[in-house]
Protein backbone atom coordinates (compact mmCIF):
# COMPACT_ATOMS: atom_id res chain seq x y z
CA UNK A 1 96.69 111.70 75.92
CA UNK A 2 99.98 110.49 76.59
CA UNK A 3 102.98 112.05 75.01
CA UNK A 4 107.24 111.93 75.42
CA UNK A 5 107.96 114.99 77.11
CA UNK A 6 111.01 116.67 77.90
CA UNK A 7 111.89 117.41 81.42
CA UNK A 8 114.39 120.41 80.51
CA UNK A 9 116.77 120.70 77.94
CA UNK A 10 119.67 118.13 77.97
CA UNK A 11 120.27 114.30 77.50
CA UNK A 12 118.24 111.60 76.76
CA UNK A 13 117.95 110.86 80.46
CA UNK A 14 115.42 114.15 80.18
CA UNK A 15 112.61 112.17 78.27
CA UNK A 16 109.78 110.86 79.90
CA UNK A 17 106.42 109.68 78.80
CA UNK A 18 103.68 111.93 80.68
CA UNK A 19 100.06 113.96 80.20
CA UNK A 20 99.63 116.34 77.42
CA UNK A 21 95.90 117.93 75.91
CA UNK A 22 94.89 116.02 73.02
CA UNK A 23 95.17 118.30 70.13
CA UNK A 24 91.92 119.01 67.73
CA UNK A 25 92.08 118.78 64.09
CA UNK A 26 91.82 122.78 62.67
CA UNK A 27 91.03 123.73 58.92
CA UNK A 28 92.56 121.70 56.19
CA UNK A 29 93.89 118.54 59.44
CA UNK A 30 93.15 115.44 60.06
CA UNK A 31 94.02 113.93 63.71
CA UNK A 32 95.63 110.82 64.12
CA UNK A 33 95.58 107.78 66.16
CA UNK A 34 100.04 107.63 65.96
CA UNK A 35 100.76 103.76 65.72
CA UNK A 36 104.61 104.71 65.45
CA UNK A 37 106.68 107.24 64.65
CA UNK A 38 110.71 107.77 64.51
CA UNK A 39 113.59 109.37 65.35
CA UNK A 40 115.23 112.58 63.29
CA UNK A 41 118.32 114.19 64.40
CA UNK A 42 116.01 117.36 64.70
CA UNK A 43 114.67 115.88 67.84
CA UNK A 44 117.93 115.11 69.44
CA UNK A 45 118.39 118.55 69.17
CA UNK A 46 115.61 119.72 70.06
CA UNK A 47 115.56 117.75 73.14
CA UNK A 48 119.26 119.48 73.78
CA UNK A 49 117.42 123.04 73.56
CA UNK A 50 119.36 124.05 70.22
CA UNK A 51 116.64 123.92 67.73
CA UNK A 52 113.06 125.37 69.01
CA UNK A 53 110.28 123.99 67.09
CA UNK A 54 108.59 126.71 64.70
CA UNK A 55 105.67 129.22 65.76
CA UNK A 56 102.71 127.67 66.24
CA UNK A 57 104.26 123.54 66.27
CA UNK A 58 103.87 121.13 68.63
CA UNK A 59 106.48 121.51 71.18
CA UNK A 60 106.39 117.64 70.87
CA UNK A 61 109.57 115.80 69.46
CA UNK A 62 108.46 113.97 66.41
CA UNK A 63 107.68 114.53 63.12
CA UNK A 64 107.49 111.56 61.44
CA UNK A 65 103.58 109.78 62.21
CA UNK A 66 101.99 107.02 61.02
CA UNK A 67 98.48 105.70 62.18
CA UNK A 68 94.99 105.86 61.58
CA UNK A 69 92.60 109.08 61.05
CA UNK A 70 90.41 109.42 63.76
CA UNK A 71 88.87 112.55 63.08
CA UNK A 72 88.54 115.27 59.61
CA UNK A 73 89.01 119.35 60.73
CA UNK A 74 86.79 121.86 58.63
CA UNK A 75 86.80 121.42 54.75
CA UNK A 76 88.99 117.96 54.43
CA UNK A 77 87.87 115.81 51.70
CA UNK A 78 88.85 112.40 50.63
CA UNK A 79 90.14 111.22 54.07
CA UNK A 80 87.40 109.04 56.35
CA UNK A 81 88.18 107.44 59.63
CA UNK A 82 89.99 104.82 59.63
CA UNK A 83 92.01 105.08 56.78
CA UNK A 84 95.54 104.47 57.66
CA UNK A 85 98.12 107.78 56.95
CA UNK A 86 101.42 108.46 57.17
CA UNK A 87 103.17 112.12 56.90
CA UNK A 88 105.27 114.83 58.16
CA UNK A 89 104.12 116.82 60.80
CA UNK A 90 105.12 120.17 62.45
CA UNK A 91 105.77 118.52 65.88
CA UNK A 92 103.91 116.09 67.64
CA UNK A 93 104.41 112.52 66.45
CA UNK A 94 105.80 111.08 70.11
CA UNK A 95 102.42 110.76 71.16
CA UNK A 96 99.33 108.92 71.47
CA UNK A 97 97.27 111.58 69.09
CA UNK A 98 98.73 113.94 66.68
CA UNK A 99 97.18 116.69 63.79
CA UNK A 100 98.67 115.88 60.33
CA UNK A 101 97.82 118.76 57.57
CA UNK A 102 95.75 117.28 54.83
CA UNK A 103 97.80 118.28 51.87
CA UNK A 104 100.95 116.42 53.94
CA UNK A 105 99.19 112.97 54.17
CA UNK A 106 99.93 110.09 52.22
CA UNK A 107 97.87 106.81 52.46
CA UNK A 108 99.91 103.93 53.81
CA UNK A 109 100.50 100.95 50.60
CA UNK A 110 99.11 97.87 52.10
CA UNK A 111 102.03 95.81 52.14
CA UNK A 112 103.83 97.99 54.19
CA UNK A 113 103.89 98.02 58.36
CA UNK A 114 102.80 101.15 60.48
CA UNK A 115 106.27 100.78 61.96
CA UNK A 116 107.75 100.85 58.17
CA UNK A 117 105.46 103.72 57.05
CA UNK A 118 107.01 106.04 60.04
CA UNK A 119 110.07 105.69 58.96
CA UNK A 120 109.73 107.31 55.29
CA UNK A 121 108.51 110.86 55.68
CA UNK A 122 111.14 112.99 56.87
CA UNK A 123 114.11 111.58 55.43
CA UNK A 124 112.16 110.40 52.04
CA UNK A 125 111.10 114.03 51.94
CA UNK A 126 114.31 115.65 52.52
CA UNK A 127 116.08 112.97 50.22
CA UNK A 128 113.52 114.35 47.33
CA UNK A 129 113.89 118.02 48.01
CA UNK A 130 117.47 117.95 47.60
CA UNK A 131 118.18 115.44 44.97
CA UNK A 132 115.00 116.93 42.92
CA UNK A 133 114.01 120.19 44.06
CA UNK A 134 116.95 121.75 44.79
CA UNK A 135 120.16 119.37 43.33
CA UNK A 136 118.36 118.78 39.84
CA UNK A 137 119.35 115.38 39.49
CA UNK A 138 119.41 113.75 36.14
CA UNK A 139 119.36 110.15 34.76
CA UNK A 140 123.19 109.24 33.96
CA UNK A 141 124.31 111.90 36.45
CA UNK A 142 126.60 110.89 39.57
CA UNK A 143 125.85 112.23 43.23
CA UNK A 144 127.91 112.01 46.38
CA UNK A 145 126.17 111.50 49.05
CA UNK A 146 127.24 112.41 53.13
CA UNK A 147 126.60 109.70 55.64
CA UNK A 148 125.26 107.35 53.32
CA UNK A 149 124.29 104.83 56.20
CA UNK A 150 121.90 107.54 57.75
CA UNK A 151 117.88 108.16 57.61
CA UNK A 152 118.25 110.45 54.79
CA UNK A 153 121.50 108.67 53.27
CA UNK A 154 119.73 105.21 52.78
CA UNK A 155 116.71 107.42 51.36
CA UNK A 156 118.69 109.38 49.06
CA UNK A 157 120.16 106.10 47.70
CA UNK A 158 117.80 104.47 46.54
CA UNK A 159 116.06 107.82 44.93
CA UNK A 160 118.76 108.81 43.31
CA UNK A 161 119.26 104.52 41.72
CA UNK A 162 115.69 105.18 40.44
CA UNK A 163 116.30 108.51 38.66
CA UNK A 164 119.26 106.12 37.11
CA UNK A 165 122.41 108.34 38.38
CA UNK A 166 125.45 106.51 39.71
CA UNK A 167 126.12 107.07 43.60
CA UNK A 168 128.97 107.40 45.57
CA UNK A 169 128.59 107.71 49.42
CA UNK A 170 130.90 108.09 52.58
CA UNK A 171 130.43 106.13 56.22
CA UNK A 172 132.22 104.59 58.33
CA UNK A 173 133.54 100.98 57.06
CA UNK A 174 131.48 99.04 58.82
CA UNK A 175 128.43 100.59 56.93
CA UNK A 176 129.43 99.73 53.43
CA UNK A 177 127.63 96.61 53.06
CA UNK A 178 123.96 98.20 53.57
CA UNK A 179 124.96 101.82 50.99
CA UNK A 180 125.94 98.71 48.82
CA UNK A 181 122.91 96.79 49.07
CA UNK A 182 121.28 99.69 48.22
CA UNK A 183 122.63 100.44 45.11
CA UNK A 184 125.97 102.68 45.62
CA UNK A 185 128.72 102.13 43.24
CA UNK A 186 131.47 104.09 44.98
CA UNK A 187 131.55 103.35 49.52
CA UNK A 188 134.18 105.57 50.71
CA UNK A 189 135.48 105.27 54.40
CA UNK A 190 135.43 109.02 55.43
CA UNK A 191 137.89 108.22 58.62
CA UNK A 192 140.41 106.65 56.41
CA UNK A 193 140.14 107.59 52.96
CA UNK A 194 140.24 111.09 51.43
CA UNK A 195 136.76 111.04 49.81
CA UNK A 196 137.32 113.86 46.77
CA UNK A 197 140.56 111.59 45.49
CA UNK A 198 138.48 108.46 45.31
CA UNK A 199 135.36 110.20 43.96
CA UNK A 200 137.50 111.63 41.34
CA UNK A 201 138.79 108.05 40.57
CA UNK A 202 135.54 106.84 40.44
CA UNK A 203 134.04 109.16 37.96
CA UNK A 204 137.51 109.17 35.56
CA UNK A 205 138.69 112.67 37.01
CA UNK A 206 135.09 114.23 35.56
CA UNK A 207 133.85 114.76 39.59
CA UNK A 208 129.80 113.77 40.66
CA UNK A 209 127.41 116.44 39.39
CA UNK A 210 125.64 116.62 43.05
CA UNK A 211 126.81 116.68 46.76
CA UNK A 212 124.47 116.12 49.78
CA UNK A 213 126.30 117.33 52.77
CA UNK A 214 125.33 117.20 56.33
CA UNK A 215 128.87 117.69 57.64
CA UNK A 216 129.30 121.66 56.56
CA UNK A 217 132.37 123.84 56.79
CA UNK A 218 135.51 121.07 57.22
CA UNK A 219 134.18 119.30 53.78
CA UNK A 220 133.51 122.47 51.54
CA UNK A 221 137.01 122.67 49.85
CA UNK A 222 136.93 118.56 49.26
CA UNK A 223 133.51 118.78 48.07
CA UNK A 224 134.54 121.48 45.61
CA UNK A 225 137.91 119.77 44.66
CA UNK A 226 135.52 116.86 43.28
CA UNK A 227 132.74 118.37 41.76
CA UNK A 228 131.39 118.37 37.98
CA UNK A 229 131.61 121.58 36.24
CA UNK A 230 128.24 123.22 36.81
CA UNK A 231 127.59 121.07 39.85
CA UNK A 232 125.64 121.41 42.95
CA UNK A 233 126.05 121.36 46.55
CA UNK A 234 123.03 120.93 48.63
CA UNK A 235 124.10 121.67 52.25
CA UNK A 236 121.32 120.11 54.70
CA UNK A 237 123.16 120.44 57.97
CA UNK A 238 126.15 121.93 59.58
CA UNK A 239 127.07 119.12 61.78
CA UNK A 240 130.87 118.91 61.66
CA UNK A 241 131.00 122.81 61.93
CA UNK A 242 129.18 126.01 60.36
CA UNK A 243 132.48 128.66 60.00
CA UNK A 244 135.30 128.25 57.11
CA UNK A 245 138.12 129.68 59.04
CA UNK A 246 139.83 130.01 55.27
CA UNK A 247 138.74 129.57 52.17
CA UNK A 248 139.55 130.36 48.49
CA UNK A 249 136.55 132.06 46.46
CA UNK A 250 137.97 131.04 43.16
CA UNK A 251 137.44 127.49 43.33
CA UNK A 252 133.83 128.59 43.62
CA UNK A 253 134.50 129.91 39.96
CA UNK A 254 137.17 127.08 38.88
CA UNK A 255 134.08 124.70 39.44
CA UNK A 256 131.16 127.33 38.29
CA UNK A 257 129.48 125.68 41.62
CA UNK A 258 126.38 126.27 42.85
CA UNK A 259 126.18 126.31 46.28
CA UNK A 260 122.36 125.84 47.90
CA UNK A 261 121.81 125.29 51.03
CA UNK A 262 118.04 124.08 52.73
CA UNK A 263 115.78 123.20 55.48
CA UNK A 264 112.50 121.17 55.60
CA UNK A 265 110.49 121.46 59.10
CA UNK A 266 110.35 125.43 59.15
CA UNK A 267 109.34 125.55 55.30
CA UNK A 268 105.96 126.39 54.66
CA UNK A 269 102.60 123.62 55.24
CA UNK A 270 102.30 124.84 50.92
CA UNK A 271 105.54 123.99 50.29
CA UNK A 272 105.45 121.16 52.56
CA UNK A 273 102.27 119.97 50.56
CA UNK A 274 103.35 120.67 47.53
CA UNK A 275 107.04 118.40 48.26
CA UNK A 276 104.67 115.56 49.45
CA UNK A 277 102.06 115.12 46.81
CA UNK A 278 104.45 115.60 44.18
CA UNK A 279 106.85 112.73 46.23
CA UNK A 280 103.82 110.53 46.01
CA UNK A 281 102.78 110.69 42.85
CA UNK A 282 106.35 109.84 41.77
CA UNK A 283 107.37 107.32 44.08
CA UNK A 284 104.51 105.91 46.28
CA UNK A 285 103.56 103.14 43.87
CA UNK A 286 107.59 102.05 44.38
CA UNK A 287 107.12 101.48 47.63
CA UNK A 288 104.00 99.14 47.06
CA UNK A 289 106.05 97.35 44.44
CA UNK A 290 109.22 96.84 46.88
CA UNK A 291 111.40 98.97 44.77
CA UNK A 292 111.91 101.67 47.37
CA UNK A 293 112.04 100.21 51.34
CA UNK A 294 113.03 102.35 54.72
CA UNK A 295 115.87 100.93 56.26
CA UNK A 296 115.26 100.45 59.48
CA UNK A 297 117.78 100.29 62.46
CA UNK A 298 116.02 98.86 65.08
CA UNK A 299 112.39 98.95 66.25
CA UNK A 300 111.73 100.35 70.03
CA UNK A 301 108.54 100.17 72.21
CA UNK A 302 108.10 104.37 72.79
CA UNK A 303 108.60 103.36 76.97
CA UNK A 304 112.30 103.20 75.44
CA UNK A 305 112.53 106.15 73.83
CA UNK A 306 115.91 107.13 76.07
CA UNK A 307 117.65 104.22 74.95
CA UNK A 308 116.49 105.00 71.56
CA UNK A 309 118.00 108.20 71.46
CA UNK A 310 121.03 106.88 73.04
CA UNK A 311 121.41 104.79 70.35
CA UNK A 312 120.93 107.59 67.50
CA UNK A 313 123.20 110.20 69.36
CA UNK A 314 126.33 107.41 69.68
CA UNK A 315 125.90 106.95 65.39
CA UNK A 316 125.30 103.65 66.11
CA UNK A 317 122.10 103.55 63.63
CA UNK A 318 122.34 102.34 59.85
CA UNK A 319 118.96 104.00 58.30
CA UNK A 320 116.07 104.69 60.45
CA UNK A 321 115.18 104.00 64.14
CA UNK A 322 111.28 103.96 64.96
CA UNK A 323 109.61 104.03 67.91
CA UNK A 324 106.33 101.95 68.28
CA UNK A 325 103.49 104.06 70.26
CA UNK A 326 101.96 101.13 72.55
């Protein structure tokens, strides 16, 4: 099969599209024709050499797929060829074939594209984990939400509209429009703006009961200074920096914050499984209806997958950029 490969760790410039075995389906897989799949900021750095795929993955960038099952491993029931899947895999999706686990598949609603399907999974999945899972989100509740305009951002929106909480994001200005579309309340311009005063202005002084943070150590104290009593901070990433060169404990206690911080693609296929189904059985049928969409960016054939990467490692995207497998 055909597959984006990665000459040796670096830049975009690095990716080409070249031979690779066709994987086989093992116990509990099903192997899929990929129609399209999209870009995470996993694979950009991945691609860079800073974050090796897990034991046993694909060393494949990729793991959001969507296509059509072309062949059942050992023991899989209610799957046939044919039926057209979308999921999260380990590693594989820029590719002509790839193995999605059974208990990670989700049947594609028939009003949406293959290009539209690729671009739920991972940041859908993510979005759930740590608004549900992990960030306990209730009806009434308000959230802040970290690069609103992103994959998981424009996910994690609309989610948290459905539970019924009240949303308040950061991005850059020219991003407010779409986070608005969507549903938040509160657009905050994170260049300009300091985003725990407005949040606190927004909410009466009371603070948002959850944070999802990508940006890590500069926006701890801020996150803190505007958070609920009892409140939660989900940390997904650590991409403005990892180390707090100082920081006061107490307003750890001031706040009685819980701080949580999480992962997705080295998780467990169980807990993977168990994320999914659970996902699906909530929020599939919203997607059918058109009350949940992906945002996408822009659509690329996969013979542009440099420019595509360009494009996500500039922060020029708003939601989801997909590439089509042709």
């Amino acid at each position: 099969m055909r597959a984006v490969l990665v000459r040796a760790p670096g830049g975009p410039e690095n990716l080409y599209i070249g031979e690779f075995p066709t994987p086989a389906p093992g116990p509990g897989e099903l192997l899929v024709r990929v129609c399209a799949t999209s870009l995470n900021r996993a694979d950009l750095l991945q691609r860079a050499g800073k974050y090796p795929p897990p034991p046993g993955a694909s060393p494949i960038l990729g793991l959001d797929v969507a296509g059509t099952v072309v062949a059942l491993g050992p023991g899989v029931t209610g799957w046939q060829m044919g039926d057209r899947v979308f999921g999260l895999v380990e590693g594989g999706g820029y590719a002509e074939y790839a193995v999605l686990p059974a208990a990670m598949a989700m049947r594609i609603p028939d009003n949406l594209s293959c290009e539209e399907a690729a671009a739920i999974p991972e940041v859908f999945l993510t979005a759930y984990q740590a608004l549900c899972w992990l960030g306990q989100l209730q009806k009434n509740e308000h959230v802040l939400v970290h690069a609103g305009a992103s994959g998981v951002g424009t996910a994690a929106i609309q989610l948290a509209r459905r539970i019924g909480a009240h949303v308040h994001i950061t991005a850059s200005a020219p991003k407010h429009s779409v986070c608005q579309a969507l549903g938040a309340e509160t657009t905050i311009d994170y260049r300009r703006e300091d985003f725990a005063e407005r949040v606190l202005q927004a909410t009466g002084g009371n603070g948002v009961h959850v944070v999802l943070d990508f940006v890590g150590a500069p926006y701890l104290a801020a996150n803190l200074r505007c958070l609920a009593p009892d409140g939660r901070i989900v940390l997904l990433a650590t991409l403005g920096g990892s180390r707090v060169a100082s920081f006061d404990l107490r307003l750890l206690f001031a706040r009685w914050a819980h701080v949580m911080a999480s992962t997705l693609r080295n998780r467990s296929r169980d807990y993977k499984g168990r994320l999914t189904q659970e996902f699906a059985e909530r929020f599939l049928s919203d997607f059918a209806a058109g009350r949940l969409r992906p945002v996408i960016d822009r659509i690329y054939d996969w013979t542009e997958v440099v420019d595509a990467h360009r494009r996500m490692e500039a922060n020029q995207n708003v939601g989801k950029i997909v590439l089509r497998i042709s």
